[in-house]
Protein backbone atom coordinates (compact mmCIF):
# COMPACT_ATOMS: atom_id res chain seq x y z
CA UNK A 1 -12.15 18.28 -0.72
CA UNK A 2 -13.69 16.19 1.80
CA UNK A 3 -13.74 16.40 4.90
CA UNK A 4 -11.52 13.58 5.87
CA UNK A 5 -8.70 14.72 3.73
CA UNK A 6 -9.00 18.42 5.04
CA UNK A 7 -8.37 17.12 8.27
CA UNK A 8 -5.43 14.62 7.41
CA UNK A 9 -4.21 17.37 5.30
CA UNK A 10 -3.00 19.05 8.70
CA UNK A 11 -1.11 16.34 9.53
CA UNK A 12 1.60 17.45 7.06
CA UNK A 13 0.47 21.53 6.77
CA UNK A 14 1.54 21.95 10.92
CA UNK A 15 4.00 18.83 11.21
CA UNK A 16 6.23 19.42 8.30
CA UNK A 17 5.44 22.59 6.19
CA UNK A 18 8.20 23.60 4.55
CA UNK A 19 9.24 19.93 3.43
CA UNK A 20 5.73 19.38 1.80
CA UNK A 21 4.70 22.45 0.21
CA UNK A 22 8.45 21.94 -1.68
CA UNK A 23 7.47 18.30 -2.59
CA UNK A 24 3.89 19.96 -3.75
CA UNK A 25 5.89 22.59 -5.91
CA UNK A 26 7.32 19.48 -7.69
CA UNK A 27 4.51 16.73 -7.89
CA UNK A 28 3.77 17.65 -11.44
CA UNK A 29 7.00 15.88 -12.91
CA UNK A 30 7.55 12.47 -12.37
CA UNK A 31 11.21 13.02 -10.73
CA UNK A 32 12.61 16.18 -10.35
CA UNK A 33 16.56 17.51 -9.82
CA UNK A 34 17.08 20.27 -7.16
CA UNK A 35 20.93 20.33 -6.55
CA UNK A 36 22.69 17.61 -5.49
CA UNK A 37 18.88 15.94 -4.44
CA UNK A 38 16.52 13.92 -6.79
CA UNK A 39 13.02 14.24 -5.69
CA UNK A 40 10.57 10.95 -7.22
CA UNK A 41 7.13 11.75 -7.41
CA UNK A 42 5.88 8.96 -9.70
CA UNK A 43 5.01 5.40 -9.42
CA UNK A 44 7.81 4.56 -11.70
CA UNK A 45 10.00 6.94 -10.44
CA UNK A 46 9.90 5.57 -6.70
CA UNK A 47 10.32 1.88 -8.04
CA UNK A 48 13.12 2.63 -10.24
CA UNK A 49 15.00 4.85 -6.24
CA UNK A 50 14.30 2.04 -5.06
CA UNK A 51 15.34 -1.21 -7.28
CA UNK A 52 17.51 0.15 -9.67
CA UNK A 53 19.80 2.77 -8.13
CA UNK A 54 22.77 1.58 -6.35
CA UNK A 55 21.92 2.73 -2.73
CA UNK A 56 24.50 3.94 0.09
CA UNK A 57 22.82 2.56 3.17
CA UNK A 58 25.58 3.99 5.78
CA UNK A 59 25.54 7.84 3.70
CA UNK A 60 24.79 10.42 6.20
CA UNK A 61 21.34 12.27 5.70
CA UNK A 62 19.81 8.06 5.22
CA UNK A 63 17.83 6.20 7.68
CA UNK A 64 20.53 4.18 7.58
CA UNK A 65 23.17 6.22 8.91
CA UNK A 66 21.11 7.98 11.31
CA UNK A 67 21.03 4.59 12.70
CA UNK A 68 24.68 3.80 12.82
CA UNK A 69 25.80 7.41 13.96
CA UNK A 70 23.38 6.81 17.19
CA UNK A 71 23.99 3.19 17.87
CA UNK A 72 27.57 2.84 16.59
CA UNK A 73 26.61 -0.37 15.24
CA UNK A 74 25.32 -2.21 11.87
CA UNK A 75 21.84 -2.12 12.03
CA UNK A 76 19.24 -3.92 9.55
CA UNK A 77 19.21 -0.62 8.14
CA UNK A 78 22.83 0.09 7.16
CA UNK A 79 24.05 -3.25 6.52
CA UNK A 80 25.04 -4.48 2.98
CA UNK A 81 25.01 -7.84 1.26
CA UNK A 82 25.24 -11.32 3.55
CA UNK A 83 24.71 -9.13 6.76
CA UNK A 84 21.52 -7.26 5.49
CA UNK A 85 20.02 -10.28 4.34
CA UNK A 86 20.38 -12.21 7.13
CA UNK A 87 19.41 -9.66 9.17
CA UNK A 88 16.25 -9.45 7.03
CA UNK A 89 16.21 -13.45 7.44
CA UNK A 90 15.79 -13.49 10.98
CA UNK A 91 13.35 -10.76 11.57
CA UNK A 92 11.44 -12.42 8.74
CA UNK A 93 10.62 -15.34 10.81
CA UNK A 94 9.71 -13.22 13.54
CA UNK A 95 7.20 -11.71 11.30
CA UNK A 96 5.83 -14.94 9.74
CA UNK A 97 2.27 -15.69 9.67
CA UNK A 98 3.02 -18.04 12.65
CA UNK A 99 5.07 -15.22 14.12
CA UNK A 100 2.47 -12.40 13.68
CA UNK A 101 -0.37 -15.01 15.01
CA UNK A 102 1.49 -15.23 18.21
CA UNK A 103 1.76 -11.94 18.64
CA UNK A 104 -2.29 -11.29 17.61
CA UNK A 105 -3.19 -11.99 21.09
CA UNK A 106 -1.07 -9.03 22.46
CA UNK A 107 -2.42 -6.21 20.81
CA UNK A 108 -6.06 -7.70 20.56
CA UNK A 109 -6.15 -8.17 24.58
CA UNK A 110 -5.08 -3.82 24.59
CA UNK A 111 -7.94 -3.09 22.32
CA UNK A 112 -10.50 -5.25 24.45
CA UNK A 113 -9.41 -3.34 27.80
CA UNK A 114 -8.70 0.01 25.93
CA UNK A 115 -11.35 0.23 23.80
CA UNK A 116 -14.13 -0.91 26.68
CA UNK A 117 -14.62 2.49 27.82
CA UNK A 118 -16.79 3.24 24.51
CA UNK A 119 -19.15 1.06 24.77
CA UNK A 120 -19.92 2.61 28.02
CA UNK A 121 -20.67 6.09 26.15
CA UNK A 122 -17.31 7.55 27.27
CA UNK A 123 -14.57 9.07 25.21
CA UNK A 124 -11.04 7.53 24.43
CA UNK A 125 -7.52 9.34 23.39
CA UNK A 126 -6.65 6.79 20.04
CA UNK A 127 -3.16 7.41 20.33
CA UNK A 128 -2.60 6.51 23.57
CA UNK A 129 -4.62 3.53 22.74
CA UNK A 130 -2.38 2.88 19.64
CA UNK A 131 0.93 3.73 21.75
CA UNK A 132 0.09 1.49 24.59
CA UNK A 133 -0.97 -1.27 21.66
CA UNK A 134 2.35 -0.43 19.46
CA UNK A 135 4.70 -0.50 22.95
CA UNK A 136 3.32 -3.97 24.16
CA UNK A 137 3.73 -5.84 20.70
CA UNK A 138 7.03 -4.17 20.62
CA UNK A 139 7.67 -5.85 23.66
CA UNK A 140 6.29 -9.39 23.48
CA UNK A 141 8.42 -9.19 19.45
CA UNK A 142 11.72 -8.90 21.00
CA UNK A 143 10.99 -10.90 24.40
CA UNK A 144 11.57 -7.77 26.56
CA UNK A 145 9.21 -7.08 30.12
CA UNK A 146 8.98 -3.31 30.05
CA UNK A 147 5.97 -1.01 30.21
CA UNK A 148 4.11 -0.36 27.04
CA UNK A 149 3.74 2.93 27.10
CA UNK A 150 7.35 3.80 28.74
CA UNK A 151 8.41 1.69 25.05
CA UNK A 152 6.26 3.54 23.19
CA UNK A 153 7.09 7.12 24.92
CA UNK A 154 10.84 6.31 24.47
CA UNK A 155 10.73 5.16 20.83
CA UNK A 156 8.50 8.28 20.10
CA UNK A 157 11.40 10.78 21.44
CA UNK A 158 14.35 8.51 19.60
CA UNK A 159 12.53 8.90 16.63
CA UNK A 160 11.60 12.19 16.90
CA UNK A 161 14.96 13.40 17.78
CA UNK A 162 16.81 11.79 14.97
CA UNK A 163 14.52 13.01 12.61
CA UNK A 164 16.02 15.85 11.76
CA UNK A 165 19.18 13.70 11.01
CA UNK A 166 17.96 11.95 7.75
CA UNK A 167 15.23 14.92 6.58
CA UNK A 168 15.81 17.63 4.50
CA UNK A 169 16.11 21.14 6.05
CA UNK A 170 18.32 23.17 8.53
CA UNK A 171 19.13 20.95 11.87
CA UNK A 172 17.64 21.95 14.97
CA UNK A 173 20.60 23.58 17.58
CA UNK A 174 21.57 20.95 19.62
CA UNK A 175 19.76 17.65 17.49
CA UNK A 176 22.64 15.29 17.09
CA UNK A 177 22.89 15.90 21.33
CA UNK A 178 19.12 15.28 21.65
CA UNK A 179 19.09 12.57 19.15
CA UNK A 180 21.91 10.37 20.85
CA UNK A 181 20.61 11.05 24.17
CA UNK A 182 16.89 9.86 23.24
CA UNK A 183 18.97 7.37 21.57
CA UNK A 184 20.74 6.09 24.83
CA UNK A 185 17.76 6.59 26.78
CA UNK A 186 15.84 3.85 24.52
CA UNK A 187 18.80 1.08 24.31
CA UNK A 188 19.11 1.19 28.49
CA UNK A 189 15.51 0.76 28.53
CA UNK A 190 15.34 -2.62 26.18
CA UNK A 191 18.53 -4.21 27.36
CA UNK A 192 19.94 -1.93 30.78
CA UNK A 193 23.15 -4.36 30.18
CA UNK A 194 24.23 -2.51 27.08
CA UNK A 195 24.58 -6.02 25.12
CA UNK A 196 24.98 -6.05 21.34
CA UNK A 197 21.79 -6.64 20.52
CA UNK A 198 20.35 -3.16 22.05
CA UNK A 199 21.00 -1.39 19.31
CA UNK A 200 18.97 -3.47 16.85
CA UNK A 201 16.20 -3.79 19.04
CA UNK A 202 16.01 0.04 19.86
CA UNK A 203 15.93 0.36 16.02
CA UNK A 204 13.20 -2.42 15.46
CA UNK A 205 11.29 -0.80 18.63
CA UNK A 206 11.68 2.53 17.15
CA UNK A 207 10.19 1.25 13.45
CA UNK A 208 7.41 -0.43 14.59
CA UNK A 209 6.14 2.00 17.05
CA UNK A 210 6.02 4.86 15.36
CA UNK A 211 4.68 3.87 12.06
CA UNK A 212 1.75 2.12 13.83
CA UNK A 213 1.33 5.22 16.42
CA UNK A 214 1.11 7.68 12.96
CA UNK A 215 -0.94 5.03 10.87
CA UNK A 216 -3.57 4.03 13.09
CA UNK A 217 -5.06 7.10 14.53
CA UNK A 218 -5.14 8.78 11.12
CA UNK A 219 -6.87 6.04 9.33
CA UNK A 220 -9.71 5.94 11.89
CA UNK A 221 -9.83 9.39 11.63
CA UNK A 222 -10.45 9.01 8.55
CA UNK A 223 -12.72 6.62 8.85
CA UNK A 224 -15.31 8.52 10.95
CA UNK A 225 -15.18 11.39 8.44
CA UNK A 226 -16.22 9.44 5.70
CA UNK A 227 -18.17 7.32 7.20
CA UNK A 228 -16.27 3.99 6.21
CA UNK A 229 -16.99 1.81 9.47
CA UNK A 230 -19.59 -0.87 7.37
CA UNK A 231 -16.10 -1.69 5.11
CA UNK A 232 -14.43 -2.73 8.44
CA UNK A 233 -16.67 -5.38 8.34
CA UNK A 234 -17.64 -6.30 5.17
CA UNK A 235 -14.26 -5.57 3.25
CA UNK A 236 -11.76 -5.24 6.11
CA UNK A 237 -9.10 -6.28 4.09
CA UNK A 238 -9.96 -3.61 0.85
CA UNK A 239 -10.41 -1.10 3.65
CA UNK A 240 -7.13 -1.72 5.18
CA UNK A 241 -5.29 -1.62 2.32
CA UNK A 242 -6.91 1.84 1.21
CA UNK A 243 -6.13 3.50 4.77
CA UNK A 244 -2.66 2.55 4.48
CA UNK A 245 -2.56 4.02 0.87
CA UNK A 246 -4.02 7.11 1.52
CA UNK A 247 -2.69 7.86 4.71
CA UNK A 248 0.91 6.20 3.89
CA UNK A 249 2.37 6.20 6.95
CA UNK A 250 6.16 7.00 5.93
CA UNK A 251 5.10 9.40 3.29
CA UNK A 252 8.78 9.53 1.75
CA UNK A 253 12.12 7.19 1.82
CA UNK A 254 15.26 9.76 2.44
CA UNK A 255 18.30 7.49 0.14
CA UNK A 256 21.87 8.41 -1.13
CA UNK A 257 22.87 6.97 -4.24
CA UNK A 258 25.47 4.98 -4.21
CA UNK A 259 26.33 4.50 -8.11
CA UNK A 260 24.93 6.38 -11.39
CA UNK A 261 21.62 5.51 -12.55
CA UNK A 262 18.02 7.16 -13.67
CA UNK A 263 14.62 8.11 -11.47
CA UNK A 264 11.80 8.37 -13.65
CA UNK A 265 14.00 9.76 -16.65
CA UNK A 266 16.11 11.92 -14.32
CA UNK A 267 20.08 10.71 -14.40
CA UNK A 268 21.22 10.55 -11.01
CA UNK A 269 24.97 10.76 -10.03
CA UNK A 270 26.81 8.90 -7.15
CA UNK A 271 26.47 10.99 -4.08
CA UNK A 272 23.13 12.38 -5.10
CA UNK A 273 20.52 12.23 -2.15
CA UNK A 274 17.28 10.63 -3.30
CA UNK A 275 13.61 11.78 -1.85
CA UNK A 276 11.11 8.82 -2.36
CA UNK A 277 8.06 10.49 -1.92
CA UNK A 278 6.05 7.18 -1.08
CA UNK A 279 2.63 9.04 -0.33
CA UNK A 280 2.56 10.98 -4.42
CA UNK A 281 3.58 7.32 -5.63
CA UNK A 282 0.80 5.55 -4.39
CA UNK A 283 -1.80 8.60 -5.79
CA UNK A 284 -2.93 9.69 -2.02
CA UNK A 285 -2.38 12.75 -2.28
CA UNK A 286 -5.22 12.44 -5.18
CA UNK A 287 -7.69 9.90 -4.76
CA UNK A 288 -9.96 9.12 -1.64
CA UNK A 289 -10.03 5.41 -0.34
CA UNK A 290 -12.14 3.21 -1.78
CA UNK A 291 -13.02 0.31 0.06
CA UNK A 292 -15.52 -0.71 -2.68
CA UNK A 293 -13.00 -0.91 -5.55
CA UNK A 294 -8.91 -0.66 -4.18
CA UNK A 295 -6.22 -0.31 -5.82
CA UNK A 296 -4.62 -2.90 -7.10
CA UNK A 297 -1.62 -4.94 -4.65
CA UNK A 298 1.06 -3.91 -6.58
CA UNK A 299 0.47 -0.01 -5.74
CA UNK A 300 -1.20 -0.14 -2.44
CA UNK A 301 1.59 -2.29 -1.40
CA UNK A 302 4.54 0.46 -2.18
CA UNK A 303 3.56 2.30 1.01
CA UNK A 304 5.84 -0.56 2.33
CA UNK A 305 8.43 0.05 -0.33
CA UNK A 306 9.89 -2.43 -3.18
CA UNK A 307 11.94 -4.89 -3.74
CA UNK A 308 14.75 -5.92 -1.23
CA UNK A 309 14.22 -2.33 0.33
CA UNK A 310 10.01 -3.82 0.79
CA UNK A 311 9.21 -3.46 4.82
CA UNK A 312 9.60 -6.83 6.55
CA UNK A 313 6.53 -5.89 9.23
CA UNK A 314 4.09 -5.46 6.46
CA UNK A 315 2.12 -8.24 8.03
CA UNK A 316 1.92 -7.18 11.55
CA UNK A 317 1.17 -3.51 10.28
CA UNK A 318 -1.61 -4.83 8.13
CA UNK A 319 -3.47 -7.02 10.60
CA UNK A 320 -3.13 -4.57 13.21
CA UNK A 321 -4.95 -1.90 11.33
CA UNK A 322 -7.30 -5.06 10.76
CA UNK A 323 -8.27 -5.55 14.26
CA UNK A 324 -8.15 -2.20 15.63
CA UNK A 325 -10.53 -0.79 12.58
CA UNK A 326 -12.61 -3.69 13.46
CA UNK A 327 -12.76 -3.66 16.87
CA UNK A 328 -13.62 0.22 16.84
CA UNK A 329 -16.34 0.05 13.81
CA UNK A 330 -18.47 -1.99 16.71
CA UNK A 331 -18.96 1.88 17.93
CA UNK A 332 -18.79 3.87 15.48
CA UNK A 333 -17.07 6.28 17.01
CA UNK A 334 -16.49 9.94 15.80
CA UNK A 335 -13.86 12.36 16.44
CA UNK A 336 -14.91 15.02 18.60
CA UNK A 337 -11.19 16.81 19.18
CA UNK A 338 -7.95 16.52 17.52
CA UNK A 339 -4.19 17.95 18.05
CA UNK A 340 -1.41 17.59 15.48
CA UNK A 341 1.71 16.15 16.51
CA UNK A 342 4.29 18.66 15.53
CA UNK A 343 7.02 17.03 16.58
CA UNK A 344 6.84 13.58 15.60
CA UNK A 345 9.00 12.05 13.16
CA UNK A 346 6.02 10.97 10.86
CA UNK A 347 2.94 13.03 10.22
CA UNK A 348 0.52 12.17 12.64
CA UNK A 349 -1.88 13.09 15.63
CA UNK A 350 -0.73 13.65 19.82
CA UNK A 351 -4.13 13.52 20.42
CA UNK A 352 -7.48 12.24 18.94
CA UNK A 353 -10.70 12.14 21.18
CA UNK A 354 -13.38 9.86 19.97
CA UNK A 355 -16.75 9.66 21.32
CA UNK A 356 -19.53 6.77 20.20
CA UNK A 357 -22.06 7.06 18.32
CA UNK A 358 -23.91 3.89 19.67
């Protein structure tokens, strides 16, 4: 095992342990029945949870209805039919290419200043790079003046609170308190007049922060382990697309099924809670990235999902992994200290020091 991977291993061995060695004990079979929940390990398995199930987007124990239990609202997340796609609509033109292009200049103007202190020899904390990065694009997408990293901190907590809403395993005493409180604490912060559109945004906020905040720190980890810096240069895109696969940001999709079907094979009933395990479908937990030869689109691209259920932002995410693996090859930095996040919502690093090595 190399060295990268042992140390992106601990992301999930000190973040979520019992939840992963269980989805270890199962990788073997494409989709496996445990109870009332269907675990989907395979490639085929995930598509099939994800485009040919009937899905219960409001179910308790979903993304979705973690979202409406703390905002009280429909959300992109737990609507259905002419709602949920033109939710999907709007925040599609948001996240154009015209829309992600005006937000480039946002997140490339925190790298310059952040990232500046490296080419002076000294160290940097990534993720409070990345948070400060995340909040501020966050901020300029839904047309909000806040601080960056008071957006970032709060969507952090939200998330990290309401995690234990939608994952498997016994609830923390006193989560559904924290969770709506974190919850609260977010909304007043985007819109302090409680309008309707709060709720959304704290959701959006919430989505985009944390994935990037878990993504980005791991893949330049992983980057300085393996020594992939020349690829962010002569192959960003390849290497981009192999971070994202091997580090797969949302490493499963919790989902209640909402009508009979089959995953991978295994017949699942209405009711039945669904674990998409997003990081064994796109073969991370097997295969190193390869900048040189990627996988092909159609698998790399699953760490965004499938389908109508595929991740609107997988543009922004994409180029901002771009840029920021770009703009930090220039140094060639290397990690010299790193703490796991155990309370995050998504496996990921609190802290990760990097020094230069030019």
């Amino acid at each position: 095992m190399s060295r990268a991977r042992r140390r992106d291993r601990r992301v999930y061995l000190l973040s979520h342990p019992v939840l992963f060695a269980l989805l270890a004990a199962t990788r073997r079979r494409p989709a496996a029945r445990i109870g009332g929940t269907v675990l989907a390990h395979s490639r085929e398995a995930f598509r099939d949870g994800l485009t040919r199930v009937p899905l219960d987007r409001t179910a308790a124990g979903t993304t979705g209805g973690a979202a409406g239990e703390l905002t009280g609202g429909e959300l992109l997340f737990n609507q259905d039919g002419d709602r949920h796609r033109g939710s999907r609509r709007g925040l599609g033109e948001a996240l154009s290419a015209d829309g992600v292009e005006r937000l480039r200049p946002v997140w490339a103007a925190v790298l310059e200043r952040r990232l500046a202190p490296l080419a002076a020899g000294r160290r940097i904390d990534l993720v409070d790079v990345t948070a400060e990065m995340a909040g501020a694009t966050a901020a300029a997408l839904l047309g909000i003046d806040v601080d960056p990293l008071v957006l970032a901190g709060a969507a952090r907590d939200a998330a990290a609170a309401g995690a234990r809403e939608h994952l498997p395993g016994i609830p923390w005493p006193g989560a559904r308190r924290a969770a709506r409180s974190a919850t609260t604490r977010l909304t007043g912060l985007l819109n302090p007049a409680g309008n309707d559109d709060a709720a959304l945004a704290a959701m959006l906020a919430v989505a985009a922060i944390n994935t990037t905040v878990a993504a980005l720190p791991r893949a330049a980890a992983w980057c300085a382990d393996d020594d992939l810096w020349s690829y962010a240069e002569t192959a960003p895109d390849a290497l981009t697309s192999e971070m994202l696969r091997v580090t797969a940001p949302t490493p499963l999709l919790p989902r209640v099924a909402a009508g009979a079907g089959t995953v991978g094979a295994c017949p699942v009933r209405p009711g039945d809670r669904l674990i998409l395990v997003t990081r064994h479908a796109v073969d991370a937990h097997r295969t190193d990235p390869c900048p040189a030869e990627p996988a092909p689109a159609h698998v790399a691209h699953l760490v965004f999902g499938a389908g109508s259920h595929a991740c609107p932002g997988a543009r922004l995410a994409r180029l901002q992994l771009t840029d920021a693996l770009r703009a930090l090859a220039v140094h060639r930095p290397r990690v010299v200290a790193a703490r796991v996040d155990r309370r995050s919502a998504l496996p990921g690093w609190s802290r990760l020091i990097l020094a230069p090595t030019r």
